[in-house]
N, C-alpha and C. Protein backbone atom coordinates (compact mmCIF):
# COMPACT_ATOMS: atom_id res chain seq x y z
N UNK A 1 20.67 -11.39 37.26
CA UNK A 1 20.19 -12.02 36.06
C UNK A 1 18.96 -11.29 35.52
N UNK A 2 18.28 -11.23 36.48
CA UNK A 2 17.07 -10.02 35.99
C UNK A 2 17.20 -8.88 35.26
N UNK A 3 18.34 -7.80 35.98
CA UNK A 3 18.66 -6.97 34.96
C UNK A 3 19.52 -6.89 34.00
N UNK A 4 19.94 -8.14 33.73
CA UNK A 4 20.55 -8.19 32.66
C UNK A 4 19.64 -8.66 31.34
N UNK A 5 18.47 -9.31 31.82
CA UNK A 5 17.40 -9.82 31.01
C UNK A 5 16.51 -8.65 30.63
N UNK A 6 16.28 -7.74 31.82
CA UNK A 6 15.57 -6.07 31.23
C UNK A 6 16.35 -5.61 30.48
N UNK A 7 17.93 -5.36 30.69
CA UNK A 7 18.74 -4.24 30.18
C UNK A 7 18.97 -5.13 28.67
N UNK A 8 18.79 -6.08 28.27
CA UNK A 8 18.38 -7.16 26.81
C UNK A 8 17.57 -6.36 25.88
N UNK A 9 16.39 -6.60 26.81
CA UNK A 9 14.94 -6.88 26.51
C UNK A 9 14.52 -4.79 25.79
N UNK A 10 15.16 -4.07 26.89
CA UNK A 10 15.06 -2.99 26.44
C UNK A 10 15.85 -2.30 25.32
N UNK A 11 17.40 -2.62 25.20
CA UNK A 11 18.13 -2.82 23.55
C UNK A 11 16.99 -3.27 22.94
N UNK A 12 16.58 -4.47 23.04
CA UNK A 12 15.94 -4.33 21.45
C UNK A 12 14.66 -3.55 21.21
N UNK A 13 14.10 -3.57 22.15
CA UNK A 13 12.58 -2.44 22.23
C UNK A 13 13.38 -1.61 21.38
N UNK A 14 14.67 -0.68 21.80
CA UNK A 14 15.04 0.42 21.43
C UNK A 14 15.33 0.70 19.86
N UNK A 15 16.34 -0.59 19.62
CA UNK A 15 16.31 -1.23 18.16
C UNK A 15 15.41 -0.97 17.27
N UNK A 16 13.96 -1.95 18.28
CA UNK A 16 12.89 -2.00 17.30
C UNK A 16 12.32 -0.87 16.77
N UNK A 17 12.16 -0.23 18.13
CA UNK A 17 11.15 1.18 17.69
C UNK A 17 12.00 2.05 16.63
N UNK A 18 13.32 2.18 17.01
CA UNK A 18 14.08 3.08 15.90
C UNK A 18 14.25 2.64 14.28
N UNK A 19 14.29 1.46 13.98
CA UNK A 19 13.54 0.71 12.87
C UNK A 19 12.19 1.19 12.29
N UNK A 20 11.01 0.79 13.32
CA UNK A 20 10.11 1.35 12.56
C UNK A 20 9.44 2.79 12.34
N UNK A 21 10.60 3.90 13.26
CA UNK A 21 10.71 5.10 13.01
C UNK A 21 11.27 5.41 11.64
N UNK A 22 12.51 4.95 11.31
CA UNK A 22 12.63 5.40 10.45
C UNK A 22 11.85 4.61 9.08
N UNK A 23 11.65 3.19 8.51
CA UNK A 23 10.54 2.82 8.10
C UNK A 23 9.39 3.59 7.43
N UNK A 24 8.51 4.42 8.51
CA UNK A 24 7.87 4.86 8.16
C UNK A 24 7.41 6.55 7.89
N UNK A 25 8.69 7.02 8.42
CA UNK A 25 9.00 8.54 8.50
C UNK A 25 8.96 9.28 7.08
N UNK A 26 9.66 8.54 6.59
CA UNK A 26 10.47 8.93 5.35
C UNK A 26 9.58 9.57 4.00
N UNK A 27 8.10 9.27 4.02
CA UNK A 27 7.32 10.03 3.12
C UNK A 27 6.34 10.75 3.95
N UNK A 28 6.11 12.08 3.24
CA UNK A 28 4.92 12.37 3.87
C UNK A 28 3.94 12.65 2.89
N UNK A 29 2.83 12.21 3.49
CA UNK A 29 1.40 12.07 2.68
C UNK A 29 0.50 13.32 3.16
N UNK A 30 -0.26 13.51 1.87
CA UNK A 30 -1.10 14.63 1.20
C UNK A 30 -2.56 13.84 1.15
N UNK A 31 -3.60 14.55 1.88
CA UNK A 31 -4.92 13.79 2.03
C UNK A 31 -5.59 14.85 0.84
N UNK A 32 -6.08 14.06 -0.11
CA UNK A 32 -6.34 14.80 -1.54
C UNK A 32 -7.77 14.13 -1.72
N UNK A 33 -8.69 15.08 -2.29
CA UNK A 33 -10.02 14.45 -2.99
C UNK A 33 -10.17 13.44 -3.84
N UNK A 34 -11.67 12.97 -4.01
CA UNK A 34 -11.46 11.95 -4.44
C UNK A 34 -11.37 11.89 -6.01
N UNK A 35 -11.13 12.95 -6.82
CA UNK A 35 -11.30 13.09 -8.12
C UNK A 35 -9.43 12.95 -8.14
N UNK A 36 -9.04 13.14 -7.02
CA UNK A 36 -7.48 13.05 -7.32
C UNK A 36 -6.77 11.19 -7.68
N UNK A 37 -7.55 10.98 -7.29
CA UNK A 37 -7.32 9.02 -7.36
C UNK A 37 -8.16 8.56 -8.52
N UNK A 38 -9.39 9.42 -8.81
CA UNK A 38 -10.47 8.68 -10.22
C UNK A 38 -9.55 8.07 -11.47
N UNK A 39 -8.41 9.15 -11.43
CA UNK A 39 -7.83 8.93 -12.63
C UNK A 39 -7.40 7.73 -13.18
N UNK A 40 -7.09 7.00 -11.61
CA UNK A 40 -6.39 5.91 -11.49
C UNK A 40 -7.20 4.11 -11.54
N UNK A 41 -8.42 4.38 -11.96
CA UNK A 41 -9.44 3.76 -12.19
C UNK A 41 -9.82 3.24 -13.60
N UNK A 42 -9.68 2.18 -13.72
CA UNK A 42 -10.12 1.67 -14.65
C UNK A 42 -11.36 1.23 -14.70
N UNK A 43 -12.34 1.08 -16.28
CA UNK A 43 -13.32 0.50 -16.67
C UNK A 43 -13.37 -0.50 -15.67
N UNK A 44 -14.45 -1.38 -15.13
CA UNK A 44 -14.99 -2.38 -14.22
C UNK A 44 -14.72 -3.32 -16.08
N UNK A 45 -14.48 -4.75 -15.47
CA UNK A 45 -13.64 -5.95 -15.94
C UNK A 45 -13.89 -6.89 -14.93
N UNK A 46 -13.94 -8.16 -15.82
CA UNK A 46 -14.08 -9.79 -15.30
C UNK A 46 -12.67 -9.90 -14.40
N UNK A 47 -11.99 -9.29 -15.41
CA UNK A 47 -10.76 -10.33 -15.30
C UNK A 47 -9.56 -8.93 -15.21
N UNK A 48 -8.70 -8.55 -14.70
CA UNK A 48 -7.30 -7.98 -14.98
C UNK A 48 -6.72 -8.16 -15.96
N UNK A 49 -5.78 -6.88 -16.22
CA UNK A 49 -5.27 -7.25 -17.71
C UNK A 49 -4.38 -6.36 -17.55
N UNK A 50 -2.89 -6.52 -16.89
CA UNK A 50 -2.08 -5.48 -16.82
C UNK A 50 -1.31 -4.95 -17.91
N UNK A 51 -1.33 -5.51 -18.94
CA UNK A 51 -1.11 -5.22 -19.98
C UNK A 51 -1.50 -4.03 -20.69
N UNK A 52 -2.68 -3.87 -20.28
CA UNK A 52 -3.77 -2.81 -20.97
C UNK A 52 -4.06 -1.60 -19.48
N UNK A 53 -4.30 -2.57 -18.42
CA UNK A 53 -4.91 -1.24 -17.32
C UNK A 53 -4.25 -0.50 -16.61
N UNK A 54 -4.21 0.35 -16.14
CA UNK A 54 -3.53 1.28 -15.16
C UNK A 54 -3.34 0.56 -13.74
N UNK A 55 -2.04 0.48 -13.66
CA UNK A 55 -2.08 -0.33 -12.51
C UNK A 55 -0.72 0.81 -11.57
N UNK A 56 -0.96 0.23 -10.24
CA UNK A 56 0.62 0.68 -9.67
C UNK A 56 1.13 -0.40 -8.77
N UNK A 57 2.59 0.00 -8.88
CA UNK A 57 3.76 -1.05 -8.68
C UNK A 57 4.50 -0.41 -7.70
N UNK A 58 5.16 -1.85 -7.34
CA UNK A 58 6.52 -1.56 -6.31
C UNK A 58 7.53 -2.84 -6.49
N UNK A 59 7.98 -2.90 -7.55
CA UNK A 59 9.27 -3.96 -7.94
C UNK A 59 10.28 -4.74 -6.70
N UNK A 60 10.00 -3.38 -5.61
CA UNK A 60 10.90 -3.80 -4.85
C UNK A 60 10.13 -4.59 -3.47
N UNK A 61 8.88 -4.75 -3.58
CA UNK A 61 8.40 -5.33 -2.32
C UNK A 61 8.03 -6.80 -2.68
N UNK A 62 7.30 -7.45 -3.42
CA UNK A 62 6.94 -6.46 -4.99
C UNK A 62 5.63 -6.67 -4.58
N UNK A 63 4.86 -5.68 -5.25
CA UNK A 63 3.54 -5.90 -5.12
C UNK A 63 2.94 -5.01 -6.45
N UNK A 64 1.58 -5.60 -6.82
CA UNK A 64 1.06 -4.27 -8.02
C UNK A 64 -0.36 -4.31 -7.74
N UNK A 65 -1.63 -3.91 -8.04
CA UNK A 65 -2.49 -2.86 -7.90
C UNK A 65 -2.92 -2.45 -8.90
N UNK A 66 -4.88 -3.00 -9.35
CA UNK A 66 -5.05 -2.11 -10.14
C UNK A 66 -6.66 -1.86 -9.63
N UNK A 67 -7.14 -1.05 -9.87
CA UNK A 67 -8.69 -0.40 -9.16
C UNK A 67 -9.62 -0.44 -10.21
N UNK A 68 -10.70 -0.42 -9.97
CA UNK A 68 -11.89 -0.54 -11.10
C UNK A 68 -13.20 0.02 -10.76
N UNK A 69 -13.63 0.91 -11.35
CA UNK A 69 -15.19 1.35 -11.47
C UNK A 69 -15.99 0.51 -10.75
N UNK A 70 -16.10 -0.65 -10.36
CA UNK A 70 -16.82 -1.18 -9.57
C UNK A 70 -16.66 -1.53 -8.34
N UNK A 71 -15.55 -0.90 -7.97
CA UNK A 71 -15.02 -0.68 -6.35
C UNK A 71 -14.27 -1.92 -6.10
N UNK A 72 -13.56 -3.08 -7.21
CA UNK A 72 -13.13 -3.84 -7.01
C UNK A 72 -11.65 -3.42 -7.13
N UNK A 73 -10.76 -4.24 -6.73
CA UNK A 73 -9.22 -4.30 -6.87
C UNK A 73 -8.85 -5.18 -6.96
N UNK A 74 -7.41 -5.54 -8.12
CA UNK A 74 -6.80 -6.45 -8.43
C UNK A 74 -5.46 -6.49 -7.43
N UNK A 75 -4.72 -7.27 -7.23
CA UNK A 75 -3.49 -7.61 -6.12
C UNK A 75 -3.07 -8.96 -6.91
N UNK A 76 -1.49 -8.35 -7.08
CA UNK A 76 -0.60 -9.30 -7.48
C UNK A 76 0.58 -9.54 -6.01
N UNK A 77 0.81 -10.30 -5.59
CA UNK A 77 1.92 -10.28 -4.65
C UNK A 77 2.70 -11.38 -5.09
N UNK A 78 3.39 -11.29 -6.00
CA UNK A 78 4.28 -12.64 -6.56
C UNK A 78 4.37 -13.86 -5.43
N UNK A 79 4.91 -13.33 -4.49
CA UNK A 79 5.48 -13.94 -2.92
C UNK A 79 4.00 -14.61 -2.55
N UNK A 80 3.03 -14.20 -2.59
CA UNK A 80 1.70 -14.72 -1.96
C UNK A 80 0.25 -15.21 -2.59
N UNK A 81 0.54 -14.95 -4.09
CA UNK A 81 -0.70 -15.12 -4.94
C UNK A 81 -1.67 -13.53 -5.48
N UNK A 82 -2.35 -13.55 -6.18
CA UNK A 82 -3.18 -12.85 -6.52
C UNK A 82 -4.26 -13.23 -6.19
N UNK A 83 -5.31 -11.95 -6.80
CA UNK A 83 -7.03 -11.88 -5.99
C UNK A 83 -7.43 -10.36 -6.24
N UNK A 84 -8.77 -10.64 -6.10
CA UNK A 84 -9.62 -9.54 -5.46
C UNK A 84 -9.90 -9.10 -4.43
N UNK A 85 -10.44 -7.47 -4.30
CA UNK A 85 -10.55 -6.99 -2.76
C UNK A 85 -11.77 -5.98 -3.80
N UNK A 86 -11.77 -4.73 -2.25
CA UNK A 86 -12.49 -4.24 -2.33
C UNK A 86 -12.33 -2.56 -2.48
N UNK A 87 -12.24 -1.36 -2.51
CA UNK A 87 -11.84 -0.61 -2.47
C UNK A 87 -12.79 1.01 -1.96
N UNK A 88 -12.75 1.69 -1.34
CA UNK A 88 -12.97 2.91 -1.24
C UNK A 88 -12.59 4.07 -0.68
N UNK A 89 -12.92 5.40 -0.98
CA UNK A 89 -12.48 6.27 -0.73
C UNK A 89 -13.01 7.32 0.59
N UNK A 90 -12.17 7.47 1.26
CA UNK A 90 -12.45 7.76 2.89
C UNK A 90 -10.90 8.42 3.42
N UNK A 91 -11.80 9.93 3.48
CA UNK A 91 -11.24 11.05 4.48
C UNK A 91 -9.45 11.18 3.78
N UNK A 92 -9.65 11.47 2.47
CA UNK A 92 -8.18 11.75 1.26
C UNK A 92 -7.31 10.50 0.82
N UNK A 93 -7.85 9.55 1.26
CA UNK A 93 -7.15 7.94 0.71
C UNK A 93 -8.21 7.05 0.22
N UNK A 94 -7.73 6.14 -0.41
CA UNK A 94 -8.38 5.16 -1.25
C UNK A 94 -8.33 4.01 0.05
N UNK A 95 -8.94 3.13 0.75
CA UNK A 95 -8.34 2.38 1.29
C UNK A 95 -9.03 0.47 0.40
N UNK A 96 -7.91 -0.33 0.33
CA UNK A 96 -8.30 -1.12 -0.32
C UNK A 96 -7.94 -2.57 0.85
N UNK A 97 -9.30 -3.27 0.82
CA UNK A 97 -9.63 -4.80 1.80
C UNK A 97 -9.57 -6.07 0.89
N UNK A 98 -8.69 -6.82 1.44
CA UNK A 98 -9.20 -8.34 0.87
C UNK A 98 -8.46 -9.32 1.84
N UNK A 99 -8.88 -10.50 1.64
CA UNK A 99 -8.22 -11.63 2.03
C UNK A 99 -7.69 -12.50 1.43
N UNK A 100 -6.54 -12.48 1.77
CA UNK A 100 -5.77 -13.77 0.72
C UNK A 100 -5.74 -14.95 1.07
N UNK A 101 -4.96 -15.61 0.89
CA UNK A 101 -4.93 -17.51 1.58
C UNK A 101 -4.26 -17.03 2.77
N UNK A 102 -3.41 -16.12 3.09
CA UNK A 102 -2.39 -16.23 4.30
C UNK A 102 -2.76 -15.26 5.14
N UNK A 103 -3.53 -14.05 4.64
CA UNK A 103 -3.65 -12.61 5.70
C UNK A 103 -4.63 -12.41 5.28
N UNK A 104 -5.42 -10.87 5.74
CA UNK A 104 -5.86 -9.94 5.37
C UNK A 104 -5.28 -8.97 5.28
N UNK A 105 -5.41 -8.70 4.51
CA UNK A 105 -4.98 -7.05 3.33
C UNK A 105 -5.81 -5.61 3.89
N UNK A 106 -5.15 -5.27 4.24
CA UNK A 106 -5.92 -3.33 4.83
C UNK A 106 -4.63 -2.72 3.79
N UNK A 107 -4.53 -1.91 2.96
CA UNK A 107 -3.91 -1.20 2.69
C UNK A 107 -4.42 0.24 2.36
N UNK A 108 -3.54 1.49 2.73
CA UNK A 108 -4.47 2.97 2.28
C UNK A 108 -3.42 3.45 0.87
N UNK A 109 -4.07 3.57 -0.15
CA UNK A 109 -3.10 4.55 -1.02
C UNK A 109 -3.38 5.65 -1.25
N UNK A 110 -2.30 6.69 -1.00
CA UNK A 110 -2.17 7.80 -0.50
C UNK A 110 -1.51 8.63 -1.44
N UNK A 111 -1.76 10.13 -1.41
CA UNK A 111 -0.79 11.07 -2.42
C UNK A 111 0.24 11.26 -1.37
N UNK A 112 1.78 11.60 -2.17
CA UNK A 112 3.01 11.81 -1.30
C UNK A 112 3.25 12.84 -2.18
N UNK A 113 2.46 14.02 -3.50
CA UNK A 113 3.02 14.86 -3.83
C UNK A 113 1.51 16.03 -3.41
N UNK A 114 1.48 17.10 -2.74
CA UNK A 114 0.82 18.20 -2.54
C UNK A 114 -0.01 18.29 -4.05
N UNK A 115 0.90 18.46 -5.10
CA UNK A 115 -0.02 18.96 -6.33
C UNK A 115 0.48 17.98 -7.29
N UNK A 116 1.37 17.14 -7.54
CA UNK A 116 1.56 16.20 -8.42
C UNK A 116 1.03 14.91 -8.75
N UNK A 117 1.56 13.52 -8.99
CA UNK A 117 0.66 12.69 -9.13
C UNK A 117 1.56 11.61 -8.68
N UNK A 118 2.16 12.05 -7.28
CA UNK A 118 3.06 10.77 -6.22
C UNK A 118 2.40 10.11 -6.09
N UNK A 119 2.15 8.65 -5.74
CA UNK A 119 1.60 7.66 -4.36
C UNK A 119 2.22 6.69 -3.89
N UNK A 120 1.56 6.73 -2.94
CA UNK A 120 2.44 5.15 -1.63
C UNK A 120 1.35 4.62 -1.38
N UNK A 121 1.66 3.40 -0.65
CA UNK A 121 0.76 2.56 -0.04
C UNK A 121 0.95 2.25 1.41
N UNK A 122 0.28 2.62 2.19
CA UNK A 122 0.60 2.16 3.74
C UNK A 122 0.13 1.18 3.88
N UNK A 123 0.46 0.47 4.66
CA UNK A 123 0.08 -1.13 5.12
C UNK A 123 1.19 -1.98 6.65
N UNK A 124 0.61 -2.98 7.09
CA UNK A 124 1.26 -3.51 7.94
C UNK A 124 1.46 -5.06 7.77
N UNK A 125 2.53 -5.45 7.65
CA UNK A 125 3.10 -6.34 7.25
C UNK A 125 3.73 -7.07 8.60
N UNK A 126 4.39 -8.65 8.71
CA UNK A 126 4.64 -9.39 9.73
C UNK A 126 5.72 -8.22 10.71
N UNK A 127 6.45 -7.32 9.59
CA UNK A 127 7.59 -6.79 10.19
C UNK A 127 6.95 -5.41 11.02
N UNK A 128 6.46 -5.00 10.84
CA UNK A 128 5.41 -3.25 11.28
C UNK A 128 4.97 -2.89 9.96
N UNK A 129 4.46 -1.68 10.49
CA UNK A 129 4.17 -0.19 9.51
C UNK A 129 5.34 -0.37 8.15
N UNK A 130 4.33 -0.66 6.97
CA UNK A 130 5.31 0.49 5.83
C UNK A 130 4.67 1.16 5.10
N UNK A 131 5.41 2.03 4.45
CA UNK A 131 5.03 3.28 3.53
C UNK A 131 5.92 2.86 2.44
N UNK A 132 5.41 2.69 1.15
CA UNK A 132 5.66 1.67 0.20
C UNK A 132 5.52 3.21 -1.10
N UNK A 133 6.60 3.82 -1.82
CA UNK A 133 6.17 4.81 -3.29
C UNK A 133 5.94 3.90 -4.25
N UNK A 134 5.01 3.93 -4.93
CA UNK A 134 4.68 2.85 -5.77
C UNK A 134 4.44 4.04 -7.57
N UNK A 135 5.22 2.95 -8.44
CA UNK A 135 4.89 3.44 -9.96
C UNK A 135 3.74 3.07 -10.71
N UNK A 136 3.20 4.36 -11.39
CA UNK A 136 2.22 3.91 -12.13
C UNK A 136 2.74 3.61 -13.79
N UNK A 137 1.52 3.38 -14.28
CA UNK A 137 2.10 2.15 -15.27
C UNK A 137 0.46 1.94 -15.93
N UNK A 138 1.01 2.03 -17.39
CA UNK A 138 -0.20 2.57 -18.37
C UNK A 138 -0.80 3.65 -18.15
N UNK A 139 -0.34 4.57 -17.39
CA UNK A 139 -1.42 5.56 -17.20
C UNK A 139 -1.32 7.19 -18.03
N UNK A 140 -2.07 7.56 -18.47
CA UNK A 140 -2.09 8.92 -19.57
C UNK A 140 -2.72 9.85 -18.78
N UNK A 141 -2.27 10.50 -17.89
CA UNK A 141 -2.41 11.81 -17.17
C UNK A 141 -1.96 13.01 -17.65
């Protein structure tokens, strides 16, 4: 009974880990200066206004994102509410902090193009590690 409860227990370890191998494999990130993310910054604001600011998205998680001159960040998570955090830039990523009603928020956004204007968002969620390509939106680069 024992090893049938290891030889279980280790399927799914195996499962698991190969899950969040592939998960998080699949982009690779570019540690870029910080004039490479400025762009992506909006005027400091009371209030969000995605309408008007440069924000970035992921439809499919969903989540959106917008940054501000005053080191603040906006967070929409349909699924969980919106809010403020905090944001800065450290060693080629932006990394952005807050707390919501249900978690805390660590996320890094990252370049995924060498010389273009890719990004993702890494973060860890109930499930593991993801690496999230996210669209920008209003933005004139």
């Amino acid at each position: 009974m024992k090893h049938l409860f290891l030889g279980i227990s280790l399927c799914y370890l195996a499962v698991a880990c190969q899950e969040l191998s592939n998960n998080t494999s699949q982009v690779k990130v570019f540690l870029r200066e910080e004039s490479h993310y400025l762009k992506l910054v909006n005027d400091s604001k009371n209030e969000a206004n995605l309408n008007k600011d440069i924000y970035l998205a992921n439809d499919d998680y969903p989540i959106e994102l917008a940054l501000y001159e005053n080191k603040r960040f906006y967070y929409n998570l349909p699924n969980y509410g919106e809010g403020y955090g905090s944001w800065k830039y450290d060693q080629g990523k932006i990394q952005l902090e807050a707390r919501t009603a249900h978690f805390p928020m660590h996320i890094d956004l990252v370049s995924v193009e060498e010389k273009g204007t890719g990004f993702a968002i890494t973060f860890r969620d109930r499930f593991g590690p993801k690496v999230l390509k996210v669209d920008l939106a209003n933005v004139k680069i």
